[in-house]
N, C-alpha and C. Protein backbone atom coordinates (compact mmCIF):
# COMPACT_ATOMS: atom_id res chain seq x y z
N UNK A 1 66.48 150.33 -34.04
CA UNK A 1 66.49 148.94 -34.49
C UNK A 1 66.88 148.86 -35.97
N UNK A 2 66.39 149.56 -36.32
CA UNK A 2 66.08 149.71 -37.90
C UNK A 2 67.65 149.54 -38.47
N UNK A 3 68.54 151.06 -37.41
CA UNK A 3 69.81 151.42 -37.75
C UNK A 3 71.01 149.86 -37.55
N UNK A 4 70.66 149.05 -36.91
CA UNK A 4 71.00 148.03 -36.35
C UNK A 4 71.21 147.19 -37.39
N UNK A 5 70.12 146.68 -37.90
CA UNK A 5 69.72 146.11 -39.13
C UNK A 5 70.47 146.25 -40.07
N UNK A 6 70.48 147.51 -40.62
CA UNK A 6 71.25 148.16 -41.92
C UNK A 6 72.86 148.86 -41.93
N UNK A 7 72.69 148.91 -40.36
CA UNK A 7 74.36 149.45 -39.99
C UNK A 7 75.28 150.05 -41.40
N UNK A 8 75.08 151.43 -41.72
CA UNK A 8 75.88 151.92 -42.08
C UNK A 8 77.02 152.72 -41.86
N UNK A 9 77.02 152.46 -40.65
CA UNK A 9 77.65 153.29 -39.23
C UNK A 9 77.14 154.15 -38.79
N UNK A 10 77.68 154.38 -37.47
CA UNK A 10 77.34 155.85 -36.93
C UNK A 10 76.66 157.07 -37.06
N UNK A 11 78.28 157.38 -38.02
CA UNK A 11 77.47 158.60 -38.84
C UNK A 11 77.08 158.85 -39.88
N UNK A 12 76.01 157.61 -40.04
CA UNK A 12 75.00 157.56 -41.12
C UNK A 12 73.52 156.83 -41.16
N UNK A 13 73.40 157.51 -40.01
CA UNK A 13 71.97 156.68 -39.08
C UNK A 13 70.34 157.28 -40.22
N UNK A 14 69.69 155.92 -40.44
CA UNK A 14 68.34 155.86 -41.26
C UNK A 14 67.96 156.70 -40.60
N UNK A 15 67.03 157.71 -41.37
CA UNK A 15 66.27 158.78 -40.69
C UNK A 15 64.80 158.32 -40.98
N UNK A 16 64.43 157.84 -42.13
CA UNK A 16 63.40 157.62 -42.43
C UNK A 16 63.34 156.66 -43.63
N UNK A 17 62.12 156.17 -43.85
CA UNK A 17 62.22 154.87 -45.25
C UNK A 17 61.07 155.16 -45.56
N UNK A 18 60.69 154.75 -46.68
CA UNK A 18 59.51 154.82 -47.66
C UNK A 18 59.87 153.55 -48.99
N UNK A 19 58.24 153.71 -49.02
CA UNK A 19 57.67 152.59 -50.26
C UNK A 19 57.41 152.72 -51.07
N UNK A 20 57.59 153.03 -52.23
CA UNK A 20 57.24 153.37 -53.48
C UNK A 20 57.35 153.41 -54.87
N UNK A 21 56.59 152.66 -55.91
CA UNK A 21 56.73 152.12 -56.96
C UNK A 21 57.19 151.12 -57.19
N UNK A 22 56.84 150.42 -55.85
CA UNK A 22 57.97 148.83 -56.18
C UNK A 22 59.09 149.08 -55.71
N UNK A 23 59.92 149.98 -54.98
CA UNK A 23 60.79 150.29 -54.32
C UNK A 23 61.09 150.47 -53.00
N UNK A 24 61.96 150.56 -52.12
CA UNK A 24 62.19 150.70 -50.95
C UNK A 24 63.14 151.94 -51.20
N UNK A 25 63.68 153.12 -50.66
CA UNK A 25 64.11 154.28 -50.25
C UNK A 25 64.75 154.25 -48.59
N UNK A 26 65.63 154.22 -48.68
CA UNK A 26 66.24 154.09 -47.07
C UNK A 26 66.78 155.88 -47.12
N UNK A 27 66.28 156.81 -46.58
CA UNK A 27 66.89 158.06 -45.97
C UNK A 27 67.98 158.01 -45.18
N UNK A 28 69.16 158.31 -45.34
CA UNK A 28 70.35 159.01 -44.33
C UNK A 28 71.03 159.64 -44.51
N UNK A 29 71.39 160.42 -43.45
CA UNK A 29 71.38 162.07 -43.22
C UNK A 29 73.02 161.96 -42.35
N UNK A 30 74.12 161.74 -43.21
CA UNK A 30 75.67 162.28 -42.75
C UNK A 30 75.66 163.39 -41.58
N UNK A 31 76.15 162.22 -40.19
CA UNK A 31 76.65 163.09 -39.45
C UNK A 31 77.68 163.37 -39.40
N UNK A 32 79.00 163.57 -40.16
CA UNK A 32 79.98 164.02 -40.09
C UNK A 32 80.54 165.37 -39.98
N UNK A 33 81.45 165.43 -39.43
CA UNK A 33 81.59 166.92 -38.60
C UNK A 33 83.02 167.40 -39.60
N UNK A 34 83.79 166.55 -40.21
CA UNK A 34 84.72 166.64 -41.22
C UNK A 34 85.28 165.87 -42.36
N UNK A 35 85.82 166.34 -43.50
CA UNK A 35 86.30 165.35 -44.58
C UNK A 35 87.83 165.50 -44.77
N UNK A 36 88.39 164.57 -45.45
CA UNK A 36 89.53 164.62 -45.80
C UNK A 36 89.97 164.92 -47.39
N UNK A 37 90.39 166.17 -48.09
CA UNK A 37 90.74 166.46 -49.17
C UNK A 37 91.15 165.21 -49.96
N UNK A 38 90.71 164.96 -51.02
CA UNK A 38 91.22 163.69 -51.73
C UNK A 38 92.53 164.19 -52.54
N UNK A 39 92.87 165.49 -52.65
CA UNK A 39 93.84 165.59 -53.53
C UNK A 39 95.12 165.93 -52.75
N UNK A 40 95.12 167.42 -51.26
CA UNK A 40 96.11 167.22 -50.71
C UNK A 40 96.07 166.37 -49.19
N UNK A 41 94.80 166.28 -49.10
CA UNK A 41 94.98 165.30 -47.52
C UNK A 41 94.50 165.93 -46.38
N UNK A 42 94.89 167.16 -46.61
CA UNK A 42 94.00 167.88 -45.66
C UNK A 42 92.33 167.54 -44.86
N UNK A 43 92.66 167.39 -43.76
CA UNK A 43 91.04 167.84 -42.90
C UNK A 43 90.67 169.04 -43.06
N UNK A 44 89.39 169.24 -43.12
CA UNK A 44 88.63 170.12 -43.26
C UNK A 44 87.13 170.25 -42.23
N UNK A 45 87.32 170.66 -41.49
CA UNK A 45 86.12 171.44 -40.61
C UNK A 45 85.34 171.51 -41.19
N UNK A 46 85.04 172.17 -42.56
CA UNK A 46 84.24 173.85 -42.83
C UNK A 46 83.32 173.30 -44.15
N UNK A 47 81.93 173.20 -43.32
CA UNK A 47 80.99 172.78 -44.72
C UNK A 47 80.91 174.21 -45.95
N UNK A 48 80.96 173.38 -46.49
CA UNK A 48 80.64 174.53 -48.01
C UNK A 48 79.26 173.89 -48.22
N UNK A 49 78.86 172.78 -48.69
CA UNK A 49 77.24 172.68 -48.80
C UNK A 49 76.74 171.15 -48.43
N UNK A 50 75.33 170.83 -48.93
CA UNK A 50 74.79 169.48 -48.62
C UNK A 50 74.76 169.36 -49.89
N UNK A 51 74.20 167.76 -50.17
CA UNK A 51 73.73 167.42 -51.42
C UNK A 51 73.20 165.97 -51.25
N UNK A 52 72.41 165.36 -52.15
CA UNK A 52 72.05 164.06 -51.91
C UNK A 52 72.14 163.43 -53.48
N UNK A 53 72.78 162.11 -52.64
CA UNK A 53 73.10 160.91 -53.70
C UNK A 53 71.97 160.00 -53.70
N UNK A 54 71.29 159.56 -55.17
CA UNK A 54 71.27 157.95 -54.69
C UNK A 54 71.94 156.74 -55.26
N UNK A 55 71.56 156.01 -54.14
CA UNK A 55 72.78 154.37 -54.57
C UNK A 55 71.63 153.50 -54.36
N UNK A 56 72.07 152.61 -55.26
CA UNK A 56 71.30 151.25 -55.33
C UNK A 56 72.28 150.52 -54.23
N UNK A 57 71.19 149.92 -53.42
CA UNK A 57 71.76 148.79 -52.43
C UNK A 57 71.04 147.07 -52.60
N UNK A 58 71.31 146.43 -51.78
CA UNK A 58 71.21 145.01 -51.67
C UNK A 58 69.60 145.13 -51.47
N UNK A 59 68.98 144.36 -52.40
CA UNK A 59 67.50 144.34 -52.42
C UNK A 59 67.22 143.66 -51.05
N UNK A 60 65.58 144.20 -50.53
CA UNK A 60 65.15 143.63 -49.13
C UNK A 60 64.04 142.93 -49.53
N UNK A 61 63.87 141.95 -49.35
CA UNK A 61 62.85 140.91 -49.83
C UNK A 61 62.38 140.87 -51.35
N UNK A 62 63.55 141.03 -51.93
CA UNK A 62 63.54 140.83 -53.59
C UNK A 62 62.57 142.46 -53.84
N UNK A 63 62.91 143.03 -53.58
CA UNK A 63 62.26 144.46 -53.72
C UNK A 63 63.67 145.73 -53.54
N UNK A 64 63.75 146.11 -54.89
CA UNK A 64 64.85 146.85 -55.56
C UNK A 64 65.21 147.75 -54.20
N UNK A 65 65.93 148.55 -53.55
CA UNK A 65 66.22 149.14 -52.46
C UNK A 65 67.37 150.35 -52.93
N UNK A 66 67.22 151.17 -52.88
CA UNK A 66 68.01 152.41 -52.92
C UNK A 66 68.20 153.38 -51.93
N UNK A 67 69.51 153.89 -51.33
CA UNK A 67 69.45 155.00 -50.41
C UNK A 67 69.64 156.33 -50.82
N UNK A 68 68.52 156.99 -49.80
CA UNK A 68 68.97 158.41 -50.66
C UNK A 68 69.84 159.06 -49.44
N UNK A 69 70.85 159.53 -49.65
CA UNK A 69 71.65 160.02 -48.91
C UNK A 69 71.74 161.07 -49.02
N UNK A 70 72.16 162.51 -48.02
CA UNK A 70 72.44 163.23 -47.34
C UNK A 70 73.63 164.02 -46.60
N UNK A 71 74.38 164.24 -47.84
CA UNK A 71 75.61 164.33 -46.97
C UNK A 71 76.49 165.50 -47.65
N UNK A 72 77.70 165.86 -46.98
CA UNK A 72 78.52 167.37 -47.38
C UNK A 72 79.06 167.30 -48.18
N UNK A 73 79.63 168.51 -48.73
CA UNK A 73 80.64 169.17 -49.23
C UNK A 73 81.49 170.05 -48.44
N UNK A 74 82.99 169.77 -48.10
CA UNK A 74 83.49 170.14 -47.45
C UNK A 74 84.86 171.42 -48.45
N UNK A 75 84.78 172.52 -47.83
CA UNK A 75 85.76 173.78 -48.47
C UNK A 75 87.33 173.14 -47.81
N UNK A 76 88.17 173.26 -49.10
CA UNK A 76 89.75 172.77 -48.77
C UNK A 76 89.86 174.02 -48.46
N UNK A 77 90.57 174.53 -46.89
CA UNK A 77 91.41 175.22 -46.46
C UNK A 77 92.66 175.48 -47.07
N UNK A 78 93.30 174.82 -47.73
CA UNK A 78 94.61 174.58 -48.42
C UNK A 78 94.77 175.40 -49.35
N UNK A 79 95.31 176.72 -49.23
CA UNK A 79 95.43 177.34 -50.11
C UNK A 79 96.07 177.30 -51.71
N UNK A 80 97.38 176.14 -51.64
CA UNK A 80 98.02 175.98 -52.57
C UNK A 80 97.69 174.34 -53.17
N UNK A 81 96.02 174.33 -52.51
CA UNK A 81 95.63 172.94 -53.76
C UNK A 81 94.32 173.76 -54.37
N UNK A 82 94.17 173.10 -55.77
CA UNK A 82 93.71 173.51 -56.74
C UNK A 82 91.96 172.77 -56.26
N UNK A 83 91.44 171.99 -55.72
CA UNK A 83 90.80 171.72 -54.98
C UNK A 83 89.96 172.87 -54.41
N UNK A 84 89.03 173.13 -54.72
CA UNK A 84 88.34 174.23 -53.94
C UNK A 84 87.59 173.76 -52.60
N UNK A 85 86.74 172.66 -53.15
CA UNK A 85 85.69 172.31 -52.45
C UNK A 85 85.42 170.49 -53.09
N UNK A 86 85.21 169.67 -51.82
CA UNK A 86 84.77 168.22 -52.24
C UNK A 86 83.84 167.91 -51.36
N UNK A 87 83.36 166.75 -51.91
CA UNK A 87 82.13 166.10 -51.57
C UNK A 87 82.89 164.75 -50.27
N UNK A 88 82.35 164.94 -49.29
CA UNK A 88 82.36 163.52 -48.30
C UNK A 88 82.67 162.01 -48.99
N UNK A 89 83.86 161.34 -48.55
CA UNK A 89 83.81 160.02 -48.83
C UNK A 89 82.77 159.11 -48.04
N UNK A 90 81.72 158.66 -48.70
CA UNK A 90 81.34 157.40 -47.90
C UNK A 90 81.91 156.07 -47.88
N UNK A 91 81.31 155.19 -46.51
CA UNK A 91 82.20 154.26 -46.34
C UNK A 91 81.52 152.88 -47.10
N UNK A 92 80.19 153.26 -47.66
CA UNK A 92 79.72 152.01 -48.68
C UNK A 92 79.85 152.50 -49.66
N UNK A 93 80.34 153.07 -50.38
CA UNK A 93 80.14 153.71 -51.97
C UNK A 93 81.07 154.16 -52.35
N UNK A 94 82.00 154.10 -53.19
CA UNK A 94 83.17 154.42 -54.24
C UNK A 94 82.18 155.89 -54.41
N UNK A 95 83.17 156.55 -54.64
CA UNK A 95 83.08 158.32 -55.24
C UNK A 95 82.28 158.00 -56.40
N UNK A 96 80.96 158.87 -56.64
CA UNK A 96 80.78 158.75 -57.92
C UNK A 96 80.11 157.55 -58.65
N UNK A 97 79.85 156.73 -57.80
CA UNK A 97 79.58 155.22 -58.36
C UNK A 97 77.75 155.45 -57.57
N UNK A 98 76.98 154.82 -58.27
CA UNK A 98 75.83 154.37 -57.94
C UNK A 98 74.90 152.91 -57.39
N UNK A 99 76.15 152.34 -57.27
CA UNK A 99 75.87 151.58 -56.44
C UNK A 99 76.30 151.27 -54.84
N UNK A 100 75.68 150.49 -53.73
CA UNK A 100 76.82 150.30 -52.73
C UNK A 100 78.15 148.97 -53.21
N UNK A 101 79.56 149.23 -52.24
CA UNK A 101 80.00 147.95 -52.47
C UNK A 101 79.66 146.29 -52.33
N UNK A 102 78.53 146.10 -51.12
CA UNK A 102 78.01 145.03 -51.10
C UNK A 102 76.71 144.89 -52.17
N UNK A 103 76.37 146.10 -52.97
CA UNK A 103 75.87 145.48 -54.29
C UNK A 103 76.18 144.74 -55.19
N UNK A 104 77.51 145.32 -55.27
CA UNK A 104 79.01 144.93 -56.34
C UNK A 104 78.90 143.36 -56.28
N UNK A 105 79.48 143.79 -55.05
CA UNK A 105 79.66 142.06 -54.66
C UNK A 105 78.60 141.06 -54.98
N UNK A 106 77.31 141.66 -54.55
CA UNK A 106 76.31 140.69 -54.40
C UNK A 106 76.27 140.08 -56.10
N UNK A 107 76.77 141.30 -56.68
CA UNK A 107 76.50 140.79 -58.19
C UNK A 107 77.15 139.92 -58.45
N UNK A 108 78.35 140.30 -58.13
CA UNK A 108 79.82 139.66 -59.18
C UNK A 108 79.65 138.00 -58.34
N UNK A 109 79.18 137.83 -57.40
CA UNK A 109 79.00 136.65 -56.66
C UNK A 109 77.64 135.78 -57.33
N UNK A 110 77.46 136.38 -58.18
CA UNK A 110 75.91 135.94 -58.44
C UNK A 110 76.97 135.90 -60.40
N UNK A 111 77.22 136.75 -60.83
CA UNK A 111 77.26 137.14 -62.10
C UNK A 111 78.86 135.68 -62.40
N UNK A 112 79.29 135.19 -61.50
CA UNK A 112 80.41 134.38 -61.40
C UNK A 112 79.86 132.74 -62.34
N UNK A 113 78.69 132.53 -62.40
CA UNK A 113 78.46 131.37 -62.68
C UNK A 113 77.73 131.18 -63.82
N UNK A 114 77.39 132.58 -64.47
CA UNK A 114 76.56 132.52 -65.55
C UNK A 114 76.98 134.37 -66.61
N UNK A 115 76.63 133.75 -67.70
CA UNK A 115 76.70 135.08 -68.38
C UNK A 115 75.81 136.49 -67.87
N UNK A 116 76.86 137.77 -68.64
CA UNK A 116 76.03 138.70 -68.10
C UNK A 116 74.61 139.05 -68.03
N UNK A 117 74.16 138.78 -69.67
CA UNK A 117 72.96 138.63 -69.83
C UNK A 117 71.73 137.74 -68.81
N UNK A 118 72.31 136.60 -68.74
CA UNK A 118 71.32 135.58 -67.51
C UNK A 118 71.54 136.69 -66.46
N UNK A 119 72.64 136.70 -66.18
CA UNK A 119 72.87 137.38 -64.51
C UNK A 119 72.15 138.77 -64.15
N UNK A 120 72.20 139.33 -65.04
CA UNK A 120 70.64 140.82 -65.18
C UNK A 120 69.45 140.06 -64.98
N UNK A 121 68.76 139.57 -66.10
CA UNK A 121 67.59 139.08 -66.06
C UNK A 121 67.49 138.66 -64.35
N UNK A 122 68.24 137.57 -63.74
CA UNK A 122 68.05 136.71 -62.69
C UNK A 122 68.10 137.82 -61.70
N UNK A 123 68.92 138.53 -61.63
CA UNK A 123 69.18 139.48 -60.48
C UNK A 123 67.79 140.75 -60.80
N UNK A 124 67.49 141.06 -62.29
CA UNK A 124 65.88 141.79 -61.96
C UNK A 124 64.93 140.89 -60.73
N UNK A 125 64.92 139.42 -60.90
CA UNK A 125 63.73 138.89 -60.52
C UNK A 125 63.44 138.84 -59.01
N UNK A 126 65.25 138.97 -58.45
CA UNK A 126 65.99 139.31 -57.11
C UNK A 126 65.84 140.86 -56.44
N UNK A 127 65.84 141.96 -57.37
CA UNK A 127 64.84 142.82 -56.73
C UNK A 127 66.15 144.13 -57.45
N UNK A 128 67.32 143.77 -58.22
CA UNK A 128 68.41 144.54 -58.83
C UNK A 128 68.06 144.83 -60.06
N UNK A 129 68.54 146.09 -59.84
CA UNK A 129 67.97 146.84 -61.87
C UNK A 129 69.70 147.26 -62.14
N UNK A 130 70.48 146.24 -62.74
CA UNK A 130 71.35 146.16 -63.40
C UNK A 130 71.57 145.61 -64.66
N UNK A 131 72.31 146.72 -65.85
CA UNK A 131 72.20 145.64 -67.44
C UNK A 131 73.38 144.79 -67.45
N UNK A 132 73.45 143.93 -68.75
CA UNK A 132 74.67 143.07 -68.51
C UNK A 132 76.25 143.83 -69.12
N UNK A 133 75.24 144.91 -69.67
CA UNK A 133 76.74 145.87 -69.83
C UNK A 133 77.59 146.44 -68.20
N UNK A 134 76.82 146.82 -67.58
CA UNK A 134 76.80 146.93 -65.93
C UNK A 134 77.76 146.16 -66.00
N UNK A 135 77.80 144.95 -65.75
CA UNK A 135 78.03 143.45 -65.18
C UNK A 135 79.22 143.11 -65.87
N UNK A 136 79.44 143.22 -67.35
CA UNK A 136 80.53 143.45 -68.18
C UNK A 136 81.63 144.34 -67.45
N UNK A 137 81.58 145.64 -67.28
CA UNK A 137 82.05 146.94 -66.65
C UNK A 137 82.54 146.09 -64.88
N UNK A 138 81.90 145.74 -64.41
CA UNK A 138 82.39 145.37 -63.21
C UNK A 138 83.15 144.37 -63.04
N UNK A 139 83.18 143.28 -64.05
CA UNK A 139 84.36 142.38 -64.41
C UNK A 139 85.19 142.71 -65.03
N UNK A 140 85.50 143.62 -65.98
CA UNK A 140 86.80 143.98 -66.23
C UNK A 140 87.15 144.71 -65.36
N UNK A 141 86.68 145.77 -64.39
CA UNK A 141 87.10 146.46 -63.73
C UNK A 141 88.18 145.77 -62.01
N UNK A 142 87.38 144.67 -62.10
CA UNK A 142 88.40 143.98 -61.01
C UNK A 142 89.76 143.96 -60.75
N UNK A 143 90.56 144.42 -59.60
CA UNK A 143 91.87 144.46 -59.42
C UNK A 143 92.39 143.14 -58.74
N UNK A 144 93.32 142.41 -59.43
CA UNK A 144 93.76 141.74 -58.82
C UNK A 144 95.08 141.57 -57.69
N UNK A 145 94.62 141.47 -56.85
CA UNK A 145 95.76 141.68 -55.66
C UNK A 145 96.40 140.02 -55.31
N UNK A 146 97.54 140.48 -55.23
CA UNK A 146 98.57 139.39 -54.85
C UNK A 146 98.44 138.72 -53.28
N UNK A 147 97.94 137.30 -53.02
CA UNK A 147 97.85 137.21 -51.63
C UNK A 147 98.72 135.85 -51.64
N UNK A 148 99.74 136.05 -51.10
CA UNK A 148 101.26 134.97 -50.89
C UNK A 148 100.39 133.94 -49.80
N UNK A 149 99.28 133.75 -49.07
CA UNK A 149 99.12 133.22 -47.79
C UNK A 149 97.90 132.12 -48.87
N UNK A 150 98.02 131.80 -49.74
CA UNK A 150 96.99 130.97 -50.56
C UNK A 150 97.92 130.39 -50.74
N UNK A 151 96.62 128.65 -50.02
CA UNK A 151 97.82 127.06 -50.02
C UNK A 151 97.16 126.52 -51.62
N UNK A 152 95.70 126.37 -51.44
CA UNK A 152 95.38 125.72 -52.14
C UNK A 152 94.21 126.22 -53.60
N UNK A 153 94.36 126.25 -54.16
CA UNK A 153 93.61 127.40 -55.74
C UNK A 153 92.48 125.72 -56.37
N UNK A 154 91.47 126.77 -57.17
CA UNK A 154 90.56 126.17 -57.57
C UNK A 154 90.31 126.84 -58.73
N UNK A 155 90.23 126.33 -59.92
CA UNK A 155 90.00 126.71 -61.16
C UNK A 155 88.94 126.40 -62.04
N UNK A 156 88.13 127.25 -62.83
CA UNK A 156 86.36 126.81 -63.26
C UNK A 156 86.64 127.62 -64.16
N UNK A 157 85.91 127.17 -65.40
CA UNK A 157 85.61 128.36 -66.42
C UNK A 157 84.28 128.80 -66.40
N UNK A 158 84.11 129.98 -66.83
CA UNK A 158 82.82 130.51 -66.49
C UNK A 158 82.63 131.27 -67.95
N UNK A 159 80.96 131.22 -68.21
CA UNK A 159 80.66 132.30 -69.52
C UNK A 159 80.46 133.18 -69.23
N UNK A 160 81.20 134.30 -69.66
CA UNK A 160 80.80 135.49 -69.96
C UNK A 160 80.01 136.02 -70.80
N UNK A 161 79.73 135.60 -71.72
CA UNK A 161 78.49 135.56 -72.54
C UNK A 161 77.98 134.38 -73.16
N UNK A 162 77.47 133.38 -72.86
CA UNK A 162 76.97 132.57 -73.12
C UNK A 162 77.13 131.84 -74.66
N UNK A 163 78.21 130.52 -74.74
CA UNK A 163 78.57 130.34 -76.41
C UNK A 163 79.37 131.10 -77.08
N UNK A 164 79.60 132.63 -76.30
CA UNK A 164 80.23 133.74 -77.55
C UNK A 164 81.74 133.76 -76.45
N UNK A 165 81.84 134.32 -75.53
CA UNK A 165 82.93 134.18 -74.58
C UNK A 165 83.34 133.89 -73.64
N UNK A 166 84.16 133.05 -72.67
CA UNK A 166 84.44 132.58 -71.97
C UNK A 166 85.67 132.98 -70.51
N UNK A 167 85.71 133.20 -69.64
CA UNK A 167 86.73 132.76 -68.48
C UNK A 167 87.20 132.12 -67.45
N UNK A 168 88.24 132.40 -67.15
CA UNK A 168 88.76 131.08 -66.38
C UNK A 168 88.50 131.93 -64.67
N UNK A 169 88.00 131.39 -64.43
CA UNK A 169 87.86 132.19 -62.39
C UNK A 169 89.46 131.30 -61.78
N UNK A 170 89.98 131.95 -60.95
CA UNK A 170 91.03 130.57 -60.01
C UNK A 170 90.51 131.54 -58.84
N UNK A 171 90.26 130.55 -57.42
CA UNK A 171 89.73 130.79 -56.07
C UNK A 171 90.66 130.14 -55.20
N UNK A 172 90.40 131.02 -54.11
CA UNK A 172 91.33 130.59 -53.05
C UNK A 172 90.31 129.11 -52.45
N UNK A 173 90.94 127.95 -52.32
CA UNK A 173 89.86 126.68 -52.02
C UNK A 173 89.33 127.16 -50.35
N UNK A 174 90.34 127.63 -49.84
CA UNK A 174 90.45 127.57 -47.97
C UNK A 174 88.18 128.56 -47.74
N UNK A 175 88.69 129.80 -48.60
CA UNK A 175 87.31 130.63 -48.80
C UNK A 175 86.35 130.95 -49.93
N UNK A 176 86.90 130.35 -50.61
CA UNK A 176 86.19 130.47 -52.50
C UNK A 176 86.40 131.79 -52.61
N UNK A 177 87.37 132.06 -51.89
CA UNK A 177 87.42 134.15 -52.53
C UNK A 177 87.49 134.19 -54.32
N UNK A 178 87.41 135.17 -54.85
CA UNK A 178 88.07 135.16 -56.34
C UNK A 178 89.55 135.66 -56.54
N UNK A 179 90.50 134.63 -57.09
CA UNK A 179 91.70 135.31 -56.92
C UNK A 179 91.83 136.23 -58.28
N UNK A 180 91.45 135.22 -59.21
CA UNK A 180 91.98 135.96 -60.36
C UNK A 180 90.45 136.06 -61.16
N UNK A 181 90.37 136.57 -62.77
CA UNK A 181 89.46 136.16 -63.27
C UNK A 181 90.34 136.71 -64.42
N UNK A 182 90.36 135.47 -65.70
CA UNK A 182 91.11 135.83 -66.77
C UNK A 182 90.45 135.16 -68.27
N UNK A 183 91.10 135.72 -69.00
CA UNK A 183 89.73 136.14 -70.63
C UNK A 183 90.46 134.37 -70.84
N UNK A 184 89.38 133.82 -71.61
CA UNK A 184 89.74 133.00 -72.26
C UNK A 184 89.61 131.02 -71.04
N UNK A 185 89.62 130.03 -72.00
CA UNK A 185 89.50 128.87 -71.41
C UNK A 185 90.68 128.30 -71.33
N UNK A 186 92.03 128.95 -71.73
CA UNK A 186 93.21 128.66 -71.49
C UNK A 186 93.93 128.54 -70.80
């Protein structure tokens, strides 16, 4: 049921959860049987080791939530990549990043209408331990992709820091997606 709930797919079924310190801990344990080399592409069979991540996820009843994960390191077969050995891509989490992507989101959807600073504070009280430097970092970091199939755009300025700096959001009207997000009230 549980796995149902939280669907991280398949092969990444909750093994166990725990409570503690004001926290929630979701356990899962990578069933994957292979990875794909990020540098030449190669599949790879052949575990070289385990290791565990944690990621901050989408708080569960305003109570901070983190998974600790469970998952490989896979040996590149490939003799002529420099690549020895990598770690499993997961399918909620950017390489390396500590959060999930529907954290991201949950922020930048939340962090859209108010400065970074408010948007920490508000999102602590929501059950997220993010600073507004965080929040800074994830708005510049946004890629903007070109989508030709947008009839109708919506434009708002938003603070980025409250009095000190400002931007302009433009949204697709049809879904309020974010198309763009750009410095300045210009």
């Amino acid at each position: 049921m549980i796995n149902k709930l939280l669907n991280f797919g398949e092969d990444y079924p909750v093994t166990n959860t725990e409570e503690k310190n004001n926290m929630i801990i979701i356990h899962i344990k990578s069933k994957t049987d292979h990875g794909k080399c990020p540098n030449c592409g190669i599949e790879s069979y052949e575990y070289h080791a385990t290791y565990s991540r944690m990621i901050q996820d989408t708080p569960i009843h305003n109570t901070e939530t983190w998974l600790k994960v469970n998952a490989y390191e896979y040996r590149c077969n490939n003799p002529e990549c420099f690549i020895k050995t990598f770690n499993e891509s997961l399918p909620f989490a950017r390489k390396n990043k500590v959060m999930t992507d529907n954290l991201v989101r949950f922020i930048l959807s939340v962090s859209i209408f108010m400065s970074s600073s408010s948007t920490s504070l508000i999102l602590s009280f929501m059950g997220v331990k993010v600073s507004a430097d965080t929040i800074d970092n994830i708005i510049h970091n946004i890629k903007i992709i070109d989508r030709p199939d947008v009839e109708e755009v919506g434009i708002d300025d938003v603070a980025i820091r409250k009095g000190v700096s400002y931007a302009t959001a433009i949204y697709d009207l049809k879904d309020h997606s974010l198309l763009a997000l750009l410095e300045g009230r210009e």
